[in-house]
Each structure stands twice: as structure tokens, then as C-alpha cells.
C-alpha atoms as a PDB file:
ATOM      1  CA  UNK A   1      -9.725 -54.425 -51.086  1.00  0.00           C
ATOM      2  CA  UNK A   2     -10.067 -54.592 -47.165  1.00  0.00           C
ATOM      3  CA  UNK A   3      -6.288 -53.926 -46.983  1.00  0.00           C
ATOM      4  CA  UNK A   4      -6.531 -51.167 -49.556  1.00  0.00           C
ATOM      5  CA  UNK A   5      -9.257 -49.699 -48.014  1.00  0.00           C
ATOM      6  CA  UNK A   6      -7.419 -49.897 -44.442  1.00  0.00           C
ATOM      7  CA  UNK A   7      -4.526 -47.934 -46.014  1.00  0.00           C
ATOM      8  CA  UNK A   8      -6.403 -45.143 -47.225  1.00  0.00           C
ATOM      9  CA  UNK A   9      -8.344 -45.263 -44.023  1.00  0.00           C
ATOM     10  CA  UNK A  10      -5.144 -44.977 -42.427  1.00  0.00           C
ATOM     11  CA  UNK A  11      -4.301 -41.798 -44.189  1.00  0.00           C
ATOM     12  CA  UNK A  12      -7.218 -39.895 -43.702  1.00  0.00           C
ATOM     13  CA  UNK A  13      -6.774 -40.634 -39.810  1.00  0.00           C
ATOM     14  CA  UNK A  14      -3.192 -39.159 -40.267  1.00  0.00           C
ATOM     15  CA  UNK A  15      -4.324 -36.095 -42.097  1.00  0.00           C
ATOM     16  CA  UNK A  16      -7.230 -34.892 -40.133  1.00  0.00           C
ATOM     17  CA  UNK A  17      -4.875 -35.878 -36.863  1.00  0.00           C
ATOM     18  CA  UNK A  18      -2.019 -33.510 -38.634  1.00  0.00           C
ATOM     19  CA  UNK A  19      -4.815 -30.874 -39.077  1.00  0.00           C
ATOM     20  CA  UNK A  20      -5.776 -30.781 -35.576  1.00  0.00           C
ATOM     21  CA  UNK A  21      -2.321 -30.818 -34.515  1.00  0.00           C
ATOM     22  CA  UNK A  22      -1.672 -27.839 -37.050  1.00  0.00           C
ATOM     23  CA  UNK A  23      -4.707 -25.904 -35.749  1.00  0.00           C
ATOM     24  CA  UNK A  24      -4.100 -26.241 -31.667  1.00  0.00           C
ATOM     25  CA  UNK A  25      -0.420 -25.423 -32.337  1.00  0.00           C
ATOM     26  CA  UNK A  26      -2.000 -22.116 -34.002  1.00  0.00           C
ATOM     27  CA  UNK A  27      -4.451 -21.539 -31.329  1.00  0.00           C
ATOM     28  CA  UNK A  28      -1.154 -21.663 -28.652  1.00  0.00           C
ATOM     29  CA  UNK A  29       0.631 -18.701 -30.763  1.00  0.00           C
ATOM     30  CA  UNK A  30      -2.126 -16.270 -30.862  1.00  0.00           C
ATOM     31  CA  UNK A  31      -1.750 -12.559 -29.584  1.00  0.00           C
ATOM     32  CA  UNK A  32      -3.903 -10.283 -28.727  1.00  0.00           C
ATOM     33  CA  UNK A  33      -1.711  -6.828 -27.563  1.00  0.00           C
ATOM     34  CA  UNK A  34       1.132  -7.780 -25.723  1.00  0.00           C
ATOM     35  CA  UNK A  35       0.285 -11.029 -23.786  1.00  0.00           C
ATOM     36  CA  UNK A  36       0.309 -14.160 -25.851  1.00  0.00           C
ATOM     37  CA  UNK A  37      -3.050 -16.478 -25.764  1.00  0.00           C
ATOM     38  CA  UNK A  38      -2.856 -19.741 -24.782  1.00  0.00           C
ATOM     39  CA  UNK A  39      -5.491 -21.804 -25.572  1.00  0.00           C
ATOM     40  CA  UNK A  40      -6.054 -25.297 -23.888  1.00  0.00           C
ATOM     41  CA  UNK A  41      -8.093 -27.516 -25.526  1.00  0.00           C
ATOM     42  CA  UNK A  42      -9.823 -30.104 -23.270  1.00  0.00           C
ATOM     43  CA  UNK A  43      -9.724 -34.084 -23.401  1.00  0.00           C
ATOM     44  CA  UNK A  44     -12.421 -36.253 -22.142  1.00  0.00           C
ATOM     45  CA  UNK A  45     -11.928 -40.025 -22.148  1.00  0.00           C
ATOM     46  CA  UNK A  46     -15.671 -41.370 -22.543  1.00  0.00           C
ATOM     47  CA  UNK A  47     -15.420 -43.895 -19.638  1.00  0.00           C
ATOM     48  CA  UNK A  48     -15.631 -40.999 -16.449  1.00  0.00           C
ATOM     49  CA  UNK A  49     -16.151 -37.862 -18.016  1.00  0.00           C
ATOM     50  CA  UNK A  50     -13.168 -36.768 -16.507  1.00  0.00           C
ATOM     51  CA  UNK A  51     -10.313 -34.090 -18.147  1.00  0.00           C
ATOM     52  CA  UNK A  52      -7.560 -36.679 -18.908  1.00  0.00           C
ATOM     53  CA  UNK A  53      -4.784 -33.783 -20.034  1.00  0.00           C
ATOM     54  CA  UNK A  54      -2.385 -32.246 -17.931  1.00  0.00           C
ATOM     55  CA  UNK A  55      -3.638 -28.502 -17.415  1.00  0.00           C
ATOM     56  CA  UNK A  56      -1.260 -25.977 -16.814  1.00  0.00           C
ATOM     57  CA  UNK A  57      -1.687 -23.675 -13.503  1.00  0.00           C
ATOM     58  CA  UNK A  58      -4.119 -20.877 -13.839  1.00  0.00           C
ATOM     59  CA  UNK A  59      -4.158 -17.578 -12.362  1.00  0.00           C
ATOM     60  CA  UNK A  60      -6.835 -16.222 -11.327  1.00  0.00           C
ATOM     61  CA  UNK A  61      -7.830 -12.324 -10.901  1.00  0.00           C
ATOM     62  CA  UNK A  62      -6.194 -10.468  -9.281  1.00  0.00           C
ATOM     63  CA  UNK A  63      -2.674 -11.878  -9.048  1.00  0.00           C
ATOM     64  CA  UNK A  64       0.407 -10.182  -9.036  1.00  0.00           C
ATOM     65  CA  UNK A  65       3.357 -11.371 -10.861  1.00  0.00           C
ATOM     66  CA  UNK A  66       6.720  -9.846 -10.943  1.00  0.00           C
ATOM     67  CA  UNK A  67       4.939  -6.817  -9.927  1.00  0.00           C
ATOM     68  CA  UNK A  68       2.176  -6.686 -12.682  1.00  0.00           C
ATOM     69  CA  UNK A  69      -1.564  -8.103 -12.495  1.00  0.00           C
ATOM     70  CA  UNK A  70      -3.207 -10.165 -14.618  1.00  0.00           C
ATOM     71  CA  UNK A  71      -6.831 -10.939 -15.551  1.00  0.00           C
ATOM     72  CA  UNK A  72      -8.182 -14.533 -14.792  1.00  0.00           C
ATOM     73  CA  UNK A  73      -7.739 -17.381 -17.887  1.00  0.00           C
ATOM     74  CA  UNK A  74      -4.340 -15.568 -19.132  1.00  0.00           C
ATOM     75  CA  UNK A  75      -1.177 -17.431 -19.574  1.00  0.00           C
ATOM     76  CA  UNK A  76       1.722 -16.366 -17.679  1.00  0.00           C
ATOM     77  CA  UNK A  77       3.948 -14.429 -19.637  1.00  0.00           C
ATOM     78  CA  UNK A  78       7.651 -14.129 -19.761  1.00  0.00           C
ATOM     79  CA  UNK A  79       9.543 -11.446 -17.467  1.00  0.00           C
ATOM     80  CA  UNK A  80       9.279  -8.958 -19.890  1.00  0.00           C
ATOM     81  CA  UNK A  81       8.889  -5.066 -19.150  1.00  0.00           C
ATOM     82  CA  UNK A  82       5.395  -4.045 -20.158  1.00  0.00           C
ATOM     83  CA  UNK A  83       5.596  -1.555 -23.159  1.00  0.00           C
ATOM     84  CA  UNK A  84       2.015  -0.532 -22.036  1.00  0.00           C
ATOM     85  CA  UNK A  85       2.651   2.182 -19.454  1.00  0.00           C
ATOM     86  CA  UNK A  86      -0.423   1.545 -17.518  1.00  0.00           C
ATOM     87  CA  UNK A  87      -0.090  -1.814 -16.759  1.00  0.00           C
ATOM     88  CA  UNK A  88      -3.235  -4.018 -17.796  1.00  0.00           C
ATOM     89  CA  UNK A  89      -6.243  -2.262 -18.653  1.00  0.00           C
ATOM     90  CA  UNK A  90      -8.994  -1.876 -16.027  1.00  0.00           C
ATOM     91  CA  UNK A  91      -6.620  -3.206 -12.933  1.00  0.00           C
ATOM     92  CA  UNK A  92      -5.296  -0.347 -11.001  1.00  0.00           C
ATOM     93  CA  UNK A  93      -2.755  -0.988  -8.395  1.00  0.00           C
ATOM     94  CA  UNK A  94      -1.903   1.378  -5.503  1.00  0.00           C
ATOM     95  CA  UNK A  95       0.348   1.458  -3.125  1.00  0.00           C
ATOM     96  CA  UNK A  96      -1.052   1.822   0.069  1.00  0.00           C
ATOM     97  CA  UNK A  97      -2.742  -0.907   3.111  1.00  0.00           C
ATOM     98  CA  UNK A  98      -1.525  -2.224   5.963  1.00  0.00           C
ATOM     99  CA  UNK A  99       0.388  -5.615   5.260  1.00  0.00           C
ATOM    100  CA  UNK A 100      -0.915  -7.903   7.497  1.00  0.00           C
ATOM    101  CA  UNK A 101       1.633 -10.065   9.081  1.00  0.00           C
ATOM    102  CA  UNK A 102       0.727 -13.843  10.010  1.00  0.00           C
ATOM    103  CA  UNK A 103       3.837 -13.818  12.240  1.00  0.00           C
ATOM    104  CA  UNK A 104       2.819 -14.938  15.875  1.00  0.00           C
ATOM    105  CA  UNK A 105       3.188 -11.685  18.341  1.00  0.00           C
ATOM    106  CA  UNK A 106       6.453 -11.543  20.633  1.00  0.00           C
ATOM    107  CA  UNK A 107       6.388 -10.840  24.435  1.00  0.00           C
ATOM    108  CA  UNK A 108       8.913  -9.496  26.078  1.00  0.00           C
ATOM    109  CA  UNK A 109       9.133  -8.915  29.878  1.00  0.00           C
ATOM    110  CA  UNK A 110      10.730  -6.079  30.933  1.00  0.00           C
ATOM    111  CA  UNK A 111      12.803  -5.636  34.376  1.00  0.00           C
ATOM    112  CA  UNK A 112      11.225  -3.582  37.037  1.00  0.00           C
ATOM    113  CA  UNK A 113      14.294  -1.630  36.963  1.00  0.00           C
ATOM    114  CA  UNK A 114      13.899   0.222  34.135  1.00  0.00           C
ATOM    115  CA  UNK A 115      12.417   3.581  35.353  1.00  0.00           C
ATOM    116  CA  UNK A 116      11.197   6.797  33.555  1.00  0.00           C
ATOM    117  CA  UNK A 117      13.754   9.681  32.825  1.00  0.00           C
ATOM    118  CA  UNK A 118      13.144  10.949  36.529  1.00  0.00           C
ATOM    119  CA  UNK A 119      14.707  14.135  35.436  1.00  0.00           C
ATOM    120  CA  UNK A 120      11.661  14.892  33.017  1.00  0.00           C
ATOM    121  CA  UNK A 121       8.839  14.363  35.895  1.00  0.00           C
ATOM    122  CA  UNK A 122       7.080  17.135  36.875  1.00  0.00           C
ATOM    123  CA  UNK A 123       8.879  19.127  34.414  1.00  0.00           C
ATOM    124  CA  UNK A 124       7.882  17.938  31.035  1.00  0.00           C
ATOM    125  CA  UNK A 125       4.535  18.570  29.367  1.00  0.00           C
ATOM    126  CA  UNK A 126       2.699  16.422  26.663  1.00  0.00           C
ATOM    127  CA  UNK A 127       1.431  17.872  23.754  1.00  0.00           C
ATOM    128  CA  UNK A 128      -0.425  16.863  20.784  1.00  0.00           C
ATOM    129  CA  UNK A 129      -0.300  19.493  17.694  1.00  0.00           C
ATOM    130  CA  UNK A 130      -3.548  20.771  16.425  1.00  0.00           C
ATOM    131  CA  UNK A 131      -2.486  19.882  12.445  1.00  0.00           C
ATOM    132  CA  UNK A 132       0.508  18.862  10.684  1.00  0.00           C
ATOM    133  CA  UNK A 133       1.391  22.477   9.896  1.00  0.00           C
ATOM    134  CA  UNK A 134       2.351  23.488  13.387  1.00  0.00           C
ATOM    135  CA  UNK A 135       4.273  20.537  13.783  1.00  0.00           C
ATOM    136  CA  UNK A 136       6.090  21.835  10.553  1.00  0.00           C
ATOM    137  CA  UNK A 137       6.925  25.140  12.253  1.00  0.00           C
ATOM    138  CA  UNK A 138       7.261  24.271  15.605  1.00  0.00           C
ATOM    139  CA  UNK A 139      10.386  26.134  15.978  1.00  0.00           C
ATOM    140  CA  UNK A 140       9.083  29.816  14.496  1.00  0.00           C
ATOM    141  CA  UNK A 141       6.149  28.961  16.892  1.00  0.00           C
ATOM    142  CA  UNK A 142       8.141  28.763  19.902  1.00  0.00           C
ATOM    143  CA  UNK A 143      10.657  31.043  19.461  1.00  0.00           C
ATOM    144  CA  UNK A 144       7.450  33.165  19.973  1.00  0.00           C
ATOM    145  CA  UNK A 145       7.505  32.807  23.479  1.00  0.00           C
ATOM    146  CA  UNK A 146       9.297  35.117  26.086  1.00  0.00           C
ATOM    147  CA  UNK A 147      10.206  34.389  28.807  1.00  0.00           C
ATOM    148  CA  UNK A 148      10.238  30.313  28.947  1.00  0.00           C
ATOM    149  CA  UNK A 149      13.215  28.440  27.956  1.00  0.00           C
ATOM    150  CA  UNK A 150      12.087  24.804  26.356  1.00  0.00           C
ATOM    151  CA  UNK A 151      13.334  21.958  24.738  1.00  0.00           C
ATOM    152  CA  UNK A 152      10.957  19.643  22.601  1.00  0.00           C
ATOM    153  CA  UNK A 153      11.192  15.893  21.617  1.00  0.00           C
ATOM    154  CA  UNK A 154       9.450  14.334  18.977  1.00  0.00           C
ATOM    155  CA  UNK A 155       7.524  11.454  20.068  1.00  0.00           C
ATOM    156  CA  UNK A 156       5.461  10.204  16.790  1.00  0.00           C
ATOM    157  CA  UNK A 157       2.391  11.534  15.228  1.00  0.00           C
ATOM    158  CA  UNK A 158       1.475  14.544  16.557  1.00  0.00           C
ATOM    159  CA  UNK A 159       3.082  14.325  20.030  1.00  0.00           C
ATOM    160  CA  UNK A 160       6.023  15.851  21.539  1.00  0.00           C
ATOM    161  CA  UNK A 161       7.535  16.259  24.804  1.00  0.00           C
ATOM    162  CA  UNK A 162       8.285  19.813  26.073  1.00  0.00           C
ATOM    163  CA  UNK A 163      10.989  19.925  28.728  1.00  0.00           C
ATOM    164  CA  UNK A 164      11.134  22.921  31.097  1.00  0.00           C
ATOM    165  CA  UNK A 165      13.949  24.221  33.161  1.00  0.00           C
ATOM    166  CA  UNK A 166      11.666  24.219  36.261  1.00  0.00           C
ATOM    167  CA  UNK A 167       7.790  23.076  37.293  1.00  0.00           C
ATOM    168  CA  UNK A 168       7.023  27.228  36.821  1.00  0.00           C
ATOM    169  CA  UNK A 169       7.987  27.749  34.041  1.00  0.00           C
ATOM    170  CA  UNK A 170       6.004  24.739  32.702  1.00  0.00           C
ATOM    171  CA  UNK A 171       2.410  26.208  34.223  1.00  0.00           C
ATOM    172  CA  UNK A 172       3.426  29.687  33.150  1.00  0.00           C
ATOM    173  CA  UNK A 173       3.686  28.202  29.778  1.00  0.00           C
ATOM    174  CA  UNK A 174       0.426  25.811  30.062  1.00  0.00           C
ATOM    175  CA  UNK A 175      -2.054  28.324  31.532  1.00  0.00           C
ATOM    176  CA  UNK A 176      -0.330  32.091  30.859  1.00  0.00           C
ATOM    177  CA  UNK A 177       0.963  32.026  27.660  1.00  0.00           C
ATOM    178  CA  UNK A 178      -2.620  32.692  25.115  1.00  0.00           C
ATOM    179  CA  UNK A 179      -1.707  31.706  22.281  1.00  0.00           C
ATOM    180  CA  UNK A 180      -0.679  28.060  23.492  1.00  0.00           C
ATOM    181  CA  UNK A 181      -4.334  26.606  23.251  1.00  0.00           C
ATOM    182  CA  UNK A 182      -4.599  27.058  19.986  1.00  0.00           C
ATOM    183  CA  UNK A 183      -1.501  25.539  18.622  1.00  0.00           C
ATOM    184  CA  UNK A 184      -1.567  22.616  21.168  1.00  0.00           C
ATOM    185  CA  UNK A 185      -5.268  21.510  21.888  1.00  0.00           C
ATOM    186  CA  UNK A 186      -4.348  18.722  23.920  1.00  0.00           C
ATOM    187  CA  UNK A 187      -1.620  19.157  26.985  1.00  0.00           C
ATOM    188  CA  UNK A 188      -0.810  17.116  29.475  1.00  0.00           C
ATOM    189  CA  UNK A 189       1.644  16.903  32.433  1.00  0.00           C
ATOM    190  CA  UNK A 190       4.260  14.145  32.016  1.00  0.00           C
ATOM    191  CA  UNK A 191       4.522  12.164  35.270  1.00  0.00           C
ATOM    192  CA  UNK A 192       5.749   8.424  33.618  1.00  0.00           C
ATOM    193  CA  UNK A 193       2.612   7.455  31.918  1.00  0.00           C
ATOM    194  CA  UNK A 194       2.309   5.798  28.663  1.00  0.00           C
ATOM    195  CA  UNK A 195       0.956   7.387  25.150  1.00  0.00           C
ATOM    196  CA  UNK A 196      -0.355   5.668  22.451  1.00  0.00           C
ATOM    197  CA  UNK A 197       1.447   5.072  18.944  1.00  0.00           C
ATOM    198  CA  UNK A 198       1.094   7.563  16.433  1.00  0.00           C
ATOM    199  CA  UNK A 199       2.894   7.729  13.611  1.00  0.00           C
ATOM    200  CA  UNK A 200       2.503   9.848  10.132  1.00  0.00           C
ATOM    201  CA  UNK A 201       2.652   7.525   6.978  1.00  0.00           C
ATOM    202  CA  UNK A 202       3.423   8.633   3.621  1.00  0.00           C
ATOM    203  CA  UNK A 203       1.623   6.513   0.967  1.00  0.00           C
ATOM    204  CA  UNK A 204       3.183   6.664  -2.206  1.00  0.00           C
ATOM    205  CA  UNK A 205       0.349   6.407  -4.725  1.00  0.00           C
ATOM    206  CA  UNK A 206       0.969   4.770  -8.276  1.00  0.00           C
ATOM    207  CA  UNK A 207      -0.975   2.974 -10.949  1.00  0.00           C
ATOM    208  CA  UNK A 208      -3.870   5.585 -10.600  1.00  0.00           C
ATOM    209  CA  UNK A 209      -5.281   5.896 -14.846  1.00  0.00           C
ATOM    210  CA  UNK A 210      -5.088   9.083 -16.762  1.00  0.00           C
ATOM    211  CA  UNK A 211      -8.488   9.645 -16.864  1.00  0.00           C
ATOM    212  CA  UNK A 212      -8.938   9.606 -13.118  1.00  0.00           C
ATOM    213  CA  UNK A 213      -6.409  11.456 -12.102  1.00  0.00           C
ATOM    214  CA  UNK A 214      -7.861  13.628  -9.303  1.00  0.00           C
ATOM    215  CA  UNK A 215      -6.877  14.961  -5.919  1.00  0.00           C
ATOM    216  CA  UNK A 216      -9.959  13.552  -4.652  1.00  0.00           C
ATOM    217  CA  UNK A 217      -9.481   9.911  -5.627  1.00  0.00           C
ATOM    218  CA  UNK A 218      -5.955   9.753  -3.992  1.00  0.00           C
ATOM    219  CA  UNK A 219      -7.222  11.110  -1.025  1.00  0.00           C
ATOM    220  CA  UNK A 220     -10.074   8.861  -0.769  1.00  0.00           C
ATOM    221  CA  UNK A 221      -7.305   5.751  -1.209  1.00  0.00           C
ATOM    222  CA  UNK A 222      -5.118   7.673   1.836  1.00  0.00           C
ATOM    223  CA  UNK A 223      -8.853   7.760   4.166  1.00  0.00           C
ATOM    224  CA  UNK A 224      -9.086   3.899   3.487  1.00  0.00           C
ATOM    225  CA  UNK A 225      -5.915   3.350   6.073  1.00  0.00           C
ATOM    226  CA  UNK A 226      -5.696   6.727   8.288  1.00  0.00           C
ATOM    227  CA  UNK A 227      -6.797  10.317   8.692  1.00  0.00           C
ATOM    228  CA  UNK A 228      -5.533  12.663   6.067  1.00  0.00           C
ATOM    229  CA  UNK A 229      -3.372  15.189   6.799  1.00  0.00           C
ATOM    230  CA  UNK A 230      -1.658  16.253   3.766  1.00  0.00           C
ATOM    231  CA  UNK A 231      -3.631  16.081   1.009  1.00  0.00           C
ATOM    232  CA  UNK A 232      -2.975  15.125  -2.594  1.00  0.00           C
ATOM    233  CA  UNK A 233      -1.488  17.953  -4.089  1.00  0.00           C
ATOM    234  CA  UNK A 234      -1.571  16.830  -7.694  1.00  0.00           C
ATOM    235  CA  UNK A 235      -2.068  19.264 -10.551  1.00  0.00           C
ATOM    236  CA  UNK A 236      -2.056  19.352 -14.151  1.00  0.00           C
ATOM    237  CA  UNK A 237       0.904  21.122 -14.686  1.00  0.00           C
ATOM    238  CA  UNK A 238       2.911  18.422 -12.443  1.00  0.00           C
ATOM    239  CA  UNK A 239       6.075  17.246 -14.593  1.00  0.00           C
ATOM    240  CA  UNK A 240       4.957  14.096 -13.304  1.00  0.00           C
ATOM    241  CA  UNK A 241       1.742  12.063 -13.310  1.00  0.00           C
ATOM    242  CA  UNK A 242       3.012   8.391 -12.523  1.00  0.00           C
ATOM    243  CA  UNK A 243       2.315   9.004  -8.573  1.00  0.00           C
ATOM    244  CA  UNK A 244       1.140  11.254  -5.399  1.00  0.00           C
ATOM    245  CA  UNK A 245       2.195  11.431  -1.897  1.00  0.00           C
ATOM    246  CA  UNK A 246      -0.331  11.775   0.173  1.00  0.00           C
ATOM    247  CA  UNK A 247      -0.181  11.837   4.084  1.00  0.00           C
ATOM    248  CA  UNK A 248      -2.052   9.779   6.718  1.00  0.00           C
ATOM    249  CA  UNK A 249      -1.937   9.726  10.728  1.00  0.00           C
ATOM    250  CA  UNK A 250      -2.351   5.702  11.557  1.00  0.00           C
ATOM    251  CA  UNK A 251      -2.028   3.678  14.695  1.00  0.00           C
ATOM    252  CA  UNK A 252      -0.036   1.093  13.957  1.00  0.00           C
ATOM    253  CA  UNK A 253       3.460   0.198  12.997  1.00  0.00           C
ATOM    254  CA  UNK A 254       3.145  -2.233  10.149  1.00  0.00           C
ATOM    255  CA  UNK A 255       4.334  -1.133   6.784  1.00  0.00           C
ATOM    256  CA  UNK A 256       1.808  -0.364   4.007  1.00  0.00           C
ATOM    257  CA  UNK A 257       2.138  -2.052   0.783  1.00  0.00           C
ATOM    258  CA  UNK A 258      -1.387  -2.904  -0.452  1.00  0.00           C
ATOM    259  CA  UNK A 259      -3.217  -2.537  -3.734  1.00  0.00           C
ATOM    260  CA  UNK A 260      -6.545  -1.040  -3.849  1.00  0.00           C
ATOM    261  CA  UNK A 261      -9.268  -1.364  -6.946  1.00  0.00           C
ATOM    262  CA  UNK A 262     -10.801   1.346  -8.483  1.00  0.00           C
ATOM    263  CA  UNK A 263     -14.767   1.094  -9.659  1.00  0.00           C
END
């Protein structure tokens, strides 16, 4: 009897053990979409309370991977292409922040030899564009002007270098010509002395969802790392909605490559 009994004991151990086994290996294979749900079912030994399973890594939210984002508590999927052409729902990614660089900063001394183009002293002239449309045509602009022969270098941002054929001809141009002020607020003579980095960045803009597709939110993602000048120019009857350059003046020389989150 005790032996009988410990058989079919024995059994009924095996069976319900075969059931759970049956039931976690269906929990592991469930879908939901196009990401697979793992589930983990935890272990507790009695003794310390304690998880005594091996638990695979997590990833929390958000985390890139292979170039898509994830929500927290979902299994790492294989490196398949997305069939969903916005990417996970509610995480938008954009392109666009400064990539800050944990690299320690290099110094490099340089030889009090190295002296300013003396040729350009006293005959060159500083000048900082009033928008990004005069830089554009700069050229037309110029050819304007009688009577002053110049030669312009771009110099980042808005700044360029105007170089004269004589110290004259630079004042005539400065203080005579009207028109000047208005195209170039800011104008300086150029004796040697340092300007500070400008640059214009173009921020490509993608991962933006249909229903918020507006000029308004790109440009608010371009304000977040510069001053806007050239504005989203998005419209409905673009051939395509996947992205928008927009245009921002910044200060530094780091490359953007950020992701922003839309609320």
C-alpha cells in the first residue's frame, strides 16, 4: 500500500511538474504585435527569500538597440527590421543634441611665431550678417557696390572677412556706402584679434508621428540646441514625411546626434 501509494504519488508530482513546464514554455512564446513576450517566472527558496533563478538582463526605458527603442520589461528581440514604420508606439526619436564627449580636453601650445596674415591688417573688415538670407546672396549683394573692389572669406556662422585693396577703400565701404548697415549690423576692423566659433548646424529631424507633424514642433526640437534660422519648411503636400531639416546657429563644435521625447 505505502509503496503503491508512493507510485501514484510519484505520478501526480510528474504531471502537475509537466504542466507547469508546459504552461511557462507557453508564457515564453507569447506575442503581442511584433515583439515576442517573455515572461520570467520567479523562484524563491524559503530559507532567504531571495530570487534563486538566473534572470536575464533587462532593459530599461529608454534604450536604444540597433537603432530602435524599447519600453522597460521587454525582451530583446532579434535584429530584425521593424515592419511598423514608426518605430514603437509612444517613443519618438529625433535626431538632434549635442553628444557630449567624456574624452579629457587636449592642449596644445602654440609657437610665438605663428603671426596673423599681416597682409590683411588694417585692410580687412569683420562682419557678421544680419540673417541667413544675406549670407545666401552675398554675392548679388555686393556686386551692388561701386566703386570698392572686395574679396570675402567665410569664417563660420555668420562671419566673414572682407579684404580691401587699401585702408580707404575699407572706411569708404564701412561708413559711405548706406545700404551696408543694414545687411551687416555688426562690423569690425580686423587688426589680429580672435572671434568666437560660430557655426550653422543642420539637424536632420526623424521619428516625429503622423499626427504631430507640424512646423512648429520641429522647430521647437531645433530651439532646444541653437537659434533658428531656417525654419521647418514642412508641408502637406511634401513627397516625403519621414524627416525635416531644420537650421540652427550653435557655439560649439561637437556633433549632434541626440534623441529628444515628445509629451
Amino acid at each position: 500500500m505505502l509503496l503503491e501509494r508512493g507510485i501514484r504519488l510519484g505520478r501526480g508530482l510528474d504531471l502537475l511538474l509537466s504542466r507547469v513546464l508546459r504552461l511557462e514554455m507557453r508564457l515564453k512564446t507569447a506575442w503581442m504585435g511584433n515583439f515576442t513576450l517573455r515572461v520570467n517566472v520567479a523562484r524563491f527558496v524559503m530559507e532567504s527569500g531571495k530570487d534563486n533563478s538566473q534572470h536575464e538582463k533587462s532593459y530599461g526605458f529608454p534604450t536604444k538597440v540597433n537603432g530602435r527603442s524599447y519600453v522597460k520589461g521587454q525582451s530583446l528581440p532579434p535584429y530584425q527590421v521593424n515592419s511598423n514604420p514608426l518605430g514603437t508606439a509612444y517613443r519618438d526619436s529625433l535626431v538632434g543634441s549635442l553628444k557630449k564627449c567624456s574624452v579629457e580636453e587636449k592642449v596644445l601650445e602654440i609657437s610665438e611665431f605663428v603671426k596673423p596674415n599681416v597682409e590683411w591688417i588694417n585692410k580687412s573688415l569683420i562682419v557678421r550678417t544680419a540673417d541667413l538670407s544675406t549670407l545666401i546672396k552675398l554675392d548679388k549683394l555686393l556686386a551692388s557696390v561701386v566703386g570698392v573692389n572686395v574679396d570675402f572669406i567665410y569664417v563660420g556662422g555668420f562671419y566673414l572677412i572682407f579684404i580691401f585693396d587699401s585702408k580707404e577703400e575699407l572706411f569708404y565701404f564701412k561708413d559711405e556706402v548706406p545700404m551696408v548697415k543694414s545687411w551687416f549690423p555688426w562690423m569690425e576692423v580686423w587688426n589680429g584679434q580672435s572671434l568666437p566659433f560660430e557655426r550653422i548646424a543642420w539637424l536632420k529631424i526623424t521619428g516625429v508621428p503622423l499626427h504631430l507633424l507640424h512646423n512648429e514642433v520641429f522647430d521647437s526640437v531645433g530651439r532646444m540646441y541653437g537659434k533658428i534660422v531656417h525654419a521647418s519648411g514642412m508641408c502637406k503636400e511634401s513627397y516625403d514625411l519621414t524627416y525635416d531639416l531644420v537650421g540652427v546657429l550653435v557655439g560649439e563644435g561637437t556633433v549632434i546626434n541626440d534623441s529628444v521625447m515628445l509629451r
